[in-house]
Protein backbone atom coordinates (compact mmCIF):
# COMPACT_ATOMS: atom_id res chain seq x y z
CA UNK A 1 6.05 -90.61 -62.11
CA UNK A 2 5.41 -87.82 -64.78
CA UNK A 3 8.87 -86.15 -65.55
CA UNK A 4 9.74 -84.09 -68.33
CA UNK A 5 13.32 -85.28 -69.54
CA UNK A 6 16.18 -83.79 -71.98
CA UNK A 7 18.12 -86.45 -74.11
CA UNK A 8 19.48 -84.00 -76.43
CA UNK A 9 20.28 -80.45 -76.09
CA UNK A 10 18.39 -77.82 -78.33
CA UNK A 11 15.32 -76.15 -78.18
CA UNK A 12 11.68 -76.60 -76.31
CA UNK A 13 11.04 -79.53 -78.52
CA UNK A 14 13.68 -81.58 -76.75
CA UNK A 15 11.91 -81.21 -73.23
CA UNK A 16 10.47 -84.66 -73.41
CA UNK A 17 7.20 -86.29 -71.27
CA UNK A 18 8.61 -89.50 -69.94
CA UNK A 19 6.98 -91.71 -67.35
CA UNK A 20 10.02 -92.39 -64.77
CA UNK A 21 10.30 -94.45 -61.18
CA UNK A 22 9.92 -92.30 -58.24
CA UNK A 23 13.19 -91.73 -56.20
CA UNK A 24 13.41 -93.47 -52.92
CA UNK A 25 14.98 -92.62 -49.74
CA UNK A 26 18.10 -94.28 -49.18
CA UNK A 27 19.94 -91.94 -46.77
CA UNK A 28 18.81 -90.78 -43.06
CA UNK A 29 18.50 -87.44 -43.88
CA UNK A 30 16.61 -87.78 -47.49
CA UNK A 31 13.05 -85.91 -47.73
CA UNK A 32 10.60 -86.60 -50.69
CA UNK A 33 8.66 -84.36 -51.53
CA UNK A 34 5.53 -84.35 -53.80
CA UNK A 35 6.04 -81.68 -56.38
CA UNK A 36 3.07 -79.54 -56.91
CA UNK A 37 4.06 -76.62 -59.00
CA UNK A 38 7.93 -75.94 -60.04
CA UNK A 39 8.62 -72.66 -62.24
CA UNK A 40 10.31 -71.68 -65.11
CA UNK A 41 13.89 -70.02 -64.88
CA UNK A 42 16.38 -68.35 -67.73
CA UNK A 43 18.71 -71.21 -65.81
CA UNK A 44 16.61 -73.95 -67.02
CA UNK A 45 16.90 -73.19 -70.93
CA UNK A 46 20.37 -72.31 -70.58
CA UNK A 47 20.99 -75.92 -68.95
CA UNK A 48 18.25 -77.23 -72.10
CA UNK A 49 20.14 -75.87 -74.93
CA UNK A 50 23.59 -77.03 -73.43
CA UNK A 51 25.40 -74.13 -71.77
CA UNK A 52 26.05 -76.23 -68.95
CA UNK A 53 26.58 -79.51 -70.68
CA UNK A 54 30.34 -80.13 -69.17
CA UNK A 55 28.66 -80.27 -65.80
CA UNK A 56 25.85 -82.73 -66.82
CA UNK A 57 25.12 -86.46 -68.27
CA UNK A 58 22.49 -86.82 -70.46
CA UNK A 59 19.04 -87.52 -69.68
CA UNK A 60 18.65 -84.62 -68.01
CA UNK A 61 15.84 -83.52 -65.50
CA UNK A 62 16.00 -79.30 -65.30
CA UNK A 63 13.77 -77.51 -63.21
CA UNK A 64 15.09 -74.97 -60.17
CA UNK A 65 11.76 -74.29 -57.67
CA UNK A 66 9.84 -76.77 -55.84
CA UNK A 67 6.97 -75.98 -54.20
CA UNK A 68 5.36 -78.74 -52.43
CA UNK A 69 4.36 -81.73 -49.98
CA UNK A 70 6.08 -83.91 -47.56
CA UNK A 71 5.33 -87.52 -47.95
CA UNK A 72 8.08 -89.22 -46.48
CA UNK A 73 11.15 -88.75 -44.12
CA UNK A 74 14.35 -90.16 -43.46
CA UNK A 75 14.99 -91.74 -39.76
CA UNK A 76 17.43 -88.78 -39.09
CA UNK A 77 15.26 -85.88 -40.01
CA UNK A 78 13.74 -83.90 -36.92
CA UNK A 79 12.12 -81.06 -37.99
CA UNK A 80 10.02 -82.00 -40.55
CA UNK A 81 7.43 -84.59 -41.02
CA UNK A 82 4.94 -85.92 -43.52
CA UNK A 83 2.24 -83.53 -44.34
CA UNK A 84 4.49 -80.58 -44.11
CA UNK A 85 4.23 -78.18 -47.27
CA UNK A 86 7.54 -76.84 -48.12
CA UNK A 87 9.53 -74.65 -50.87
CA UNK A 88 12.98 -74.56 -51.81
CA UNK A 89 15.05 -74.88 -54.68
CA UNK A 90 16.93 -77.46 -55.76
CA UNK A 91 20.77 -77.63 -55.92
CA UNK A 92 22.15 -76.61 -59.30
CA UNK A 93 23.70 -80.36 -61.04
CA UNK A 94 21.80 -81.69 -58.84
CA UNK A 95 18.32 -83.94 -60.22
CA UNK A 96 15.60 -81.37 -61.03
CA UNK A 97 12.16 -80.20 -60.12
CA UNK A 98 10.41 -80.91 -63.81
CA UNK A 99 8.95 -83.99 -61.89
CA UNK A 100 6.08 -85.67 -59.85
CA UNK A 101 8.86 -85.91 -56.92
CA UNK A 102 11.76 -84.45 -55.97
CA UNK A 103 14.12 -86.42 -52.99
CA UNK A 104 16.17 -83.57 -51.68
CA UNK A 105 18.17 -83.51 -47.81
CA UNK A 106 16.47 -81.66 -44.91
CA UNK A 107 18.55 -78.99 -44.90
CA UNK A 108 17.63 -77.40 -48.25
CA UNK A 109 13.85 -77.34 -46.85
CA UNK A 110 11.68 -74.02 -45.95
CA UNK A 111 8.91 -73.52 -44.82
CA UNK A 112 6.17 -72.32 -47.16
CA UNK A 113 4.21 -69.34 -46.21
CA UNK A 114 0.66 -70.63 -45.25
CA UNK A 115 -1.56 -68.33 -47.16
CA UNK A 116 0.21 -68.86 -50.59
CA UNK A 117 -0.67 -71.49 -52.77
CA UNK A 118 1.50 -74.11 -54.70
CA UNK A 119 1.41 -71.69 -58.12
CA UNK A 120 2.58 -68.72 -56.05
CA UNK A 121 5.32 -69.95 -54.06
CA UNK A 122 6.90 -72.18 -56.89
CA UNK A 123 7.36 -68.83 -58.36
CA UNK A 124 9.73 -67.53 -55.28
CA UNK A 125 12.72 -70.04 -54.28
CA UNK A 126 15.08 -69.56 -56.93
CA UNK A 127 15.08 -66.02 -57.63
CA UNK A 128 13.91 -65.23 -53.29
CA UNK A 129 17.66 -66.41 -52.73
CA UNK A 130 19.50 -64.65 -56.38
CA UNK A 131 17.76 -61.17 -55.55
CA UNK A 132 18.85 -60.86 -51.51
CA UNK A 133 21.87 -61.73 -52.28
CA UNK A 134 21.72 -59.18 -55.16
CA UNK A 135 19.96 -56.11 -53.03
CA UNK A 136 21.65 -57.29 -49.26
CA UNK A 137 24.48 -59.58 -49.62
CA UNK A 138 26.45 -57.25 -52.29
CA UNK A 139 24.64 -54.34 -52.61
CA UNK A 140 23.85 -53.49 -48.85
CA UNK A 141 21.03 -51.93 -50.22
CA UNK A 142 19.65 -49.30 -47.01
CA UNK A 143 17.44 -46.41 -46.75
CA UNK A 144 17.50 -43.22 -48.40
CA UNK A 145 19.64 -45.23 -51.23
CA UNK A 146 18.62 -44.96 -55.20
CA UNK A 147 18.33 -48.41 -57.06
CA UNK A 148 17.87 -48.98 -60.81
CA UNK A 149 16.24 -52.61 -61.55
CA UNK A 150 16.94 -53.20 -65.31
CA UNK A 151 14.46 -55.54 -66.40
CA UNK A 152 11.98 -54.34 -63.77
CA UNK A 153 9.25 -56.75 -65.50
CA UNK A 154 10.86 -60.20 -65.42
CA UNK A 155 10.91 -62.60 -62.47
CA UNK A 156 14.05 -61.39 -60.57
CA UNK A 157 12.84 -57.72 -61.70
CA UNK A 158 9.70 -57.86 -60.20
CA UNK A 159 10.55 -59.56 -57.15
CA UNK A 160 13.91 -57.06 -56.35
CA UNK A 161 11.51 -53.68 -56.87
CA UNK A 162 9.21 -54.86 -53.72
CA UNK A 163 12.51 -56.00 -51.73
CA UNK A 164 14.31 -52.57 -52.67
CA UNK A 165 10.96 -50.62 -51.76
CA UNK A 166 10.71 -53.07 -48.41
CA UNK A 167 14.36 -51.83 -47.28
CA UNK A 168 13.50 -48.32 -47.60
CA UNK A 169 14.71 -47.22 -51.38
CA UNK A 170 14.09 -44.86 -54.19
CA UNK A 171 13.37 -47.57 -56.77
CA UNK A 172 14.26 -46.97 -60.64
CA UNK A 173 13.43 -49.23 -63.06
CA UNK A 174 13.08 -50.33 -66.78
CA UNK A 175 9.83 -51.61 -68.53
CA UNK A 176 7.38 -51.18 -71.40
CA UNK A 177 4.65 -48.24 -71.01
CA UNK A 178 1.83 -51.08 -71.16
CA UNK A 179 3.40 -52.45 -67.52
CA UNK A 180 4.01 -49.23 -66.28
CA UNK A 181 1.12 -49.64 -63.93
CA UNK A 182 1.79 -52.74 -62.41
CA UNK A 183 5.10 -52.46 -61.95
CA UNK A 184 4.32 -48.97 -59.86
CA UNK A 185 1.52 -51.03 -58.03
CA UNK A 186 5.16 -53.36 -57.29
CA UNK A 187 6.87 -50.24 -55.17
CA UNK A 188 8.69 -48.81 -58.54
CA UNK A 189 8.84 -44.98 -58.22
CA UNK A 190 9.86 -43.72 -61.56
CA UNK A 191 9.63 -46.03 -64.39
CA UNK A 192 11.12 -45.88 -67.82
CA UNK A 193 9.87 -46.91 -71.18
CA UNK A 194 13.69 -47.99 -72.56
CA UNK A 195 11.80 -48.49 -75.75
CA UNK A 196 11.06 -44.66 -76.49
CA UNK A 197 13.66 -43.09 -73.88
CA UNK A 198 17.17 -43.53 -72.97
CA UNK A 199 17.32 -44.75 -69.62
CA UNK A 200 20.71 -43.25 -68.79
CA UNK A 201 19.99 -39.83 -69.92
CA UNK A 202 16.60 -40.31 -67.54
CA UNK A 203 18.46 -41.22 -64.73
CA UNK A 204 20.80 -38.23 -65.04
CA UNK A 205 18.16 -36.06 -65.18
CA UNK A 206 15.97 -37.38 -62.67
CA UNK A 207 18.82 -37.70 -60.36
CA UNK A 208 20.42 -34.16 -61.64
CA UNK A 209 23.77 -35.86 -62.31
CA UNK A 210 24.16 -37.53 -59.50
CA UNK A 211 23.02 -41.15 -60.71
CA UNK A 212 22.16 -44.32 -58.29
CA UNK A 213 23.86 -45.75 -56.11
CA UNK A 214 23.07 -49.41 -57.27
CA UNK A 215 22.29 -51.08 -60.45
CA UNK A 216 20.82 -54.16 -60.94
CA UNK A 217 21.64 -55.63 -64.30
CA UNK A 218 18.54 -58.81 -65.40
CA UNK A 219 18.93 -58.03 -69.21
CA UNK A 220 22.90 -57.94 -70.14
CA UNK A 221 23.97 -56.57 -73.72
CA UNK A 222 26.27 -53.63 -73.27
CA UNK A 223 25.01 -52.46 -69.83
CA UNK A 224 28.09 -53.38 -68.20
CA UNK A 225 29.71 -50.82 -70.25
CA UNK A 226 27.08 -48.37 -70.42
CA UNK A 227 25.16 -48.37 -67.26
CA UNK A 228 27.95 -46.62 -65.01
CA UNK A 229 26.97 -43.37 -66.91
CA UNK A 230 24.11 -43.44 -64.77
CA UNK A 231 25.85 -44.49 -61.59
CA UNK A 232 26.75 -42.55 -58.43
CA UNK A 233 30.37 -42.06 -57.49
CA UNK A 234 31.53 -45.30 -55.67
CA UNK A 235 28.30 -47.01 -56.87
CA UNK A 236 27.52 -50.64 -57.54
CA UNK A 237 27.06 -52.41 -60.73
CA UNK A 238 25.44 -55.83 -59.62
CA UNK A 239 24.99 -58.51 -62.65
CA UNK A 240 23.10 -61.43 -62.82
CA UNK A 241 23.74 -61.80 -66.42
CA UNK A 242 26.31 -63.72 -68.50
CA UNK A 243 28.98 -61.81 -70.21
CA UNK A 244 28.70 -62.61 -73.65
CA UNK A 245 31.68 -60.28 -74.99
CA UNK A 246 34.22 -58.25 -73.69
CA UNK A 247 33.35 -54.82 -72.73
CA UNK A 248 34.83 -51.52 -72.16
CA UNK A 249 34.90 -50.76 -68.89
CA UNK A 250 36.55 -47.21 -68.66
CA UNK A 251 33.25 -45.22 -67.57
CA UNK A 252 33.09 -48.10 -64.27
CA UNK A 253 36.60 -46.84 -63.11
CA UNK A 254 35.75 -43.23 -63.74
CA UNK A 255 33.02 -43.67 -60.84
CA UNK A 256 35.53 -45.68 -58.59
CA UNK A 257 32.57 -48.33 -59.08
CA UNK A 258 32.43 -52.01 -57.94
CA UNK A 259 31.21 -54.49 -60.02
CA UNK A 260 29.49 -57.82 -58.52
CA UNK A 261 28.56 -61.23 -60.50
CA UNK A 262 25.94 -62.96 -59.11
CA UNK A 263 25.28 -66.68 -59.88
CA UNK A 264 22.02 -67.88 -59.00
CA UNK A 265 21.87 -68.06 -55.07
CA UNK A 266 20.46 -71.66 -53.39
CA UNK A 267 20.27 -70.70 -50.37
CA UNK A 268 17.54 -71.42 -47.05
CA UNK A 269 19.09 -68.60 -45.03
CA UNK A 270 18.48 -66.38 -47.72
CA UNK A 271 15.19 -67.71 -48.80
CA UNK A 272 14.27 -67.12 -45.03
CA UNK A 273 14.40 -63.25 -45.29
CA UNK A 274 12.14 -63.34 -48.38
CA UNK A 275 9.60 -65.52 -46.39
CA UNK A 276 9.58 -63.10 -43.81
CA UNK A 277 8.91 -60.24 -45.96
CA UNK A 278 5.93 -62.44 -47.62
CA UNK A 279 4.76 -63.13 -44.42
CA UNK A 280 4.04 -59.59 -43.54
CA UNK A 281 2.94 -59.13 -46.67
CA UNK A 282 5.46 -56.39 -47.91
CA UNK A 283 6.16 -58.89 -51.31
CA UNK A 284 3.89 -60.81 -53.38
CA UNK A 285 4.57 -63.23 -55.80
CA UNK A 286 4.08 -61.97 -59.51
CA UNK A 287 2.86 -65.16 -61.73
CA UNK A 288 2.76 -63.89 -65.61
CA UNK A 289 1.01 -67.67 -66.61
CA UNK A 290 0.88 -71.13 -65.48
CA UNK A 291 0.99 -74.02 -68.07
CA UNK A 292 0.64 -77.60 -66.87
CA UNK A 293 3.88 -79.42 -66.84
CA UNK A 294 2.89 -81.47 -69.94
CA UNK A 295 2.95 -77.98 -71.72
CA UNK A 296 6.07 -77.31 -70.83
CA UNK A 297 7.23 -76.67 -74.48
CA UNK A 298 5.24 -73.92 -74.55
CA UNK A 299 6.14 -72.69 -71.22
CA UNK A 300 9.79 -72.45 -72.57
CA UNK A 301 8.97 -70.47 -75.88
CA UNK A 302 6.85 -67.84 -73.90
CA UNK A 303 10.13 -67.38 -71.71
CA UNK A 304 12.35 -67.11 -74.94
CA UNK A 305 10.21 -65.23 -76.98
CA UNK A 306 11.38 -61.74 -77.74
CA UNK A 307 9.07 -61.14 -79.88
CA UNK A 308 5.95 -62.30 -77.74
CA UNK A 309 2.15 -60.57 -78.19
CA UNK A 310 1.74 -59.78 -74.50
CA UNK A 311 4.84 -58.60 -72.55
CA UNK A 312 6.05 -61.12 -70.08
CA UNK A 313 5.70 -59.93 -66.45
CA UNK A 314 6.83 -62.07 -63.57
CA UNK A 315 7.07 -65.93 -62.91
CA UNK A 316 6.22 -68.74 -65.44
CA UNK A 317 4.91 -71.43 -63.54
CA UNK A 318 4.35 -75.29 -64.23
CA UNK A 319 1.31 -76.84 -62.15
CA UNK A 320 1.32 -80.28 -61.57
């Protein structure tokens, strides 16, 4: 089977083509699956260029979405049979999705939504499970509450603004003027160029002082530090980001705020909300490109690019 492979950590070139034997099932409650479109994830660089690498051996097959087809079953699974399109994604250390097939266990299966194809729901697993626990699990994100999305343009970004607006909220977020548009087509109610404007002095305006009651923090940097100038008394700073250096956090405890780290979420019951909500067609998946998995180089740089020609917006996706 095609699989793209990692001998060496460092940059796109090291993602590697490699022609590999397909897995097998060898326990009862084993599923293959035939992988027709995984997606690319800020996880699945991290893991390329080694931030992981005391939690992996060498080769190493990345990749955190599958979106695919049944093809065979072991004698202990029930509910699912040959045939059967699923998505999910796959455990983190676990062997990943940058392959023709992908043998996972029965219980990290869902259901794909029927009317979405491959491309679109390889874009969803991963970051359908990070941003519900983000906006629900932590945040208890209501009606009638304010949320700021930082990074309102990126896959979790785009993805959290249609959950937020789904559950009732005043959605905030952070993008370049040339998105501005399709992120308010997303559910986004005031948006903010952080290239030209300071989004904290925006936010204190817009919310006369007040600020939100949740932050979502997708782009790191200082906004630990920074970001609970625009927070709410007894507000929530929720970060999916790693912390790079220490920060000051003295503006946090002035707003009695709570701070939540969120590692990316795995999870089916989780997942299940988001294909509910995609079901009744209150959230779309937002695909910014899809590159076939032998271009997965490519795929990577667009991802890692800061200083790419057209702004990135959504879900990089690898067909196979």
């Amino acid at each position: 089977m095609k699989t793209i492979t990692i001998k060496n950590y460092g940059g796109p070139e090291v993602l590697q083509l490699k022609e590999m034997p397909a897995p097998l099932i060898t326990e009862p409650l084993h599923v293959l699956v035939k992988v027709k479109a995984t997606s690319v994830n800020p996880l699945d660089f991290q893991v390329r260029r080694g931030d992981y690498a005391s939690l992996f051996e060498t080769p190493i097959v990345t990749g955190h979405d599958v979106a695919g087809e049944i093809i065979a079953v072991g004698e202990a699974v029930k509910n699912w049979k040959p045939g059967d399109k699923v998505y999910y994604p796959p455990r983190f250390g676990s062997q990943g999705s940058y392959a023709e097939y992908h043998l996972t266990e029965e219980s990290s299966l869902s259901r794909m939504p029927d009317h979405l194809s491959y491309e679109e729901a390889a874009a969803i697993p991963l970051i359908g499970g990070t941003v519900w626990e983000m906006l629900v699990v932590r945040g208890q994100l209501k009606k009638g509450d304010t949320i700021l999305i930082l990074g309102g343009a990126g896959g979790v970004g785009t993805l959290a603004i249609q959950v937020a607006k789904s559950l009732g909220a005043f959605v905030y977020t952070t993008g370049q003027h040339i998105l501005h548009e399709e992120l308010r087509k997303l559910g986004a109610d005031v948006i903010i160029d952080h290239h030209t404007k300071n989004y904290i002095e925006e936010i204190q305006a817009h919310t006369k002082g007040k600020g939100v009651d949740i932050i979502i923090d997708t782009v790191g940097g200082s906004t630990l530090s920074e970001s609970p100038l625009a927070l709410a008394d007894y507000g929530k700073i929720i970060s999916l980001v790693d912390i790079s250096r220490p920060q000051n956090l003295i503006h946090a405890w002035e707003k009695n705020a709570t701070y939540h780290f969120v590692f990316t979420r795995q999870s089916r019951d989780e997942l299940h909300h988001i294909t509910r909500l995609i079901e009744s067609g209150k959230v779309k998946p937002v695909i910014d490109s899809i590159y076939p998995i032998e271009d997965v180089q490519n795929a990577h740089y667009r991802i890692e690019d800061a200083k790419r020609s057209r702004p990135l917006f959504g879900k990089i996706v690898l067909s196979l």
